[in-house]
Protein backbone atom coordinates (compact mmCIF):
# COMPACT_ATOMS: atom_id res chain seq x y z
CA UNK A 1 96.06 76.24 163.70
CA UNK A 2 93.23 73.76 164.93
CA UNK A 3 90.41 75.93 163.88
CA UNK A 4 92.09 76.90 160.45
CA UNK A 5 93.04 73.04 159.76
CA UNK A 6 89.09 72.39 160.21
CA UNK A 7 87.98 75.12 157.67
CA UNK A 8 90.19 74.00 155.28
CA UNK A 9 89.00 69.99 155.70
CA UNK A 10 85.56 71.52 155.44
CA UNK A 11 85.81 73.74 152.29
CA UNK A 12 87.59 70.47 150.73
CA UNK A 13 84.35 68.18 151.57
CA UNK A 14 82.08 70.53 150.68
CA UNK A 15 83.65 71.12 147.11
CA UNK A 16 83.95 67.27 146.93
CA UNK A 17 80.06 66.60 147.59
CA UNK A 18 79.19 69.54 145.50
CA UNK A 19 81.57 67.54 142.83
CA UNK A 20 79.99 63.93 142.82
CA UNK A 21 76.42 65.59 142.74
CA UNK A 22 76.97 67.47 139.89
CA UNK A 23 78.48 64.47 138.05
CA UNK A 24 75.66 62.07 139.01
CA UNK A 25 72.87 64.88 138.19
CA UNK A 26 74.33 64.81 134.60
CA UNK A 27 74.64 61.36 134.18
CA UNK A 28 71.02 61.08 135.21
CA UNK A 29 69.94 63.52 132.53
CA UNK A 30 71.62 61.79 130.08
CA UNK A 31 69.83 58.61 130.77
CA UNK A 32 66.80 60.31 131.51
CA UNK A 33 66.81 61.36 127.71
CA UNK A 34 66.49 57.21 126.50
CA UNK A 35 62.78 56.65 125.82
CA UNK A 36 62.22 53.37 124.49
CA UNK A 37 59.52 52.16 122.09
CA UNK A 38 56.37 51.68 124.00
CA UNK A 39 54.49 48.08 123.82
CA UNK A 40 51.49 47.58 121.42
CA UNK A 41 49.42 46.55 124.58
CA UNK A 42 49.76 49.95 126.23
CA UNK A 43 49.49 52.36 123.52
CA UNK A 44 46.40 54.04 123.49
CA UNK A 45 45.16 53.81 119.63
């Protein structure tokens, strides 16, 4: 019961993890694709 209990908790974490860094690797691409407008002083002309 003990060692059946612990898989379970564990599968749930792991899915949970796997979750959150799947949602945060998206959002990151998404602001990854804003470029601004580069300053006059750094463009190279």
């Amino acid at each position: 019961m003990k060692k059946r209990l612990f898989t379970t908790m564990a599968i749930l974490g792991v899915s949970l993890f796997t979750f959150f860094a799947h949602t945060i690797s998206a959002s990151a691409c998404l602001w990854g694709a804003y470029q601004p407008e580069e300053p006059k002083t750094l463009r190279e002309e």
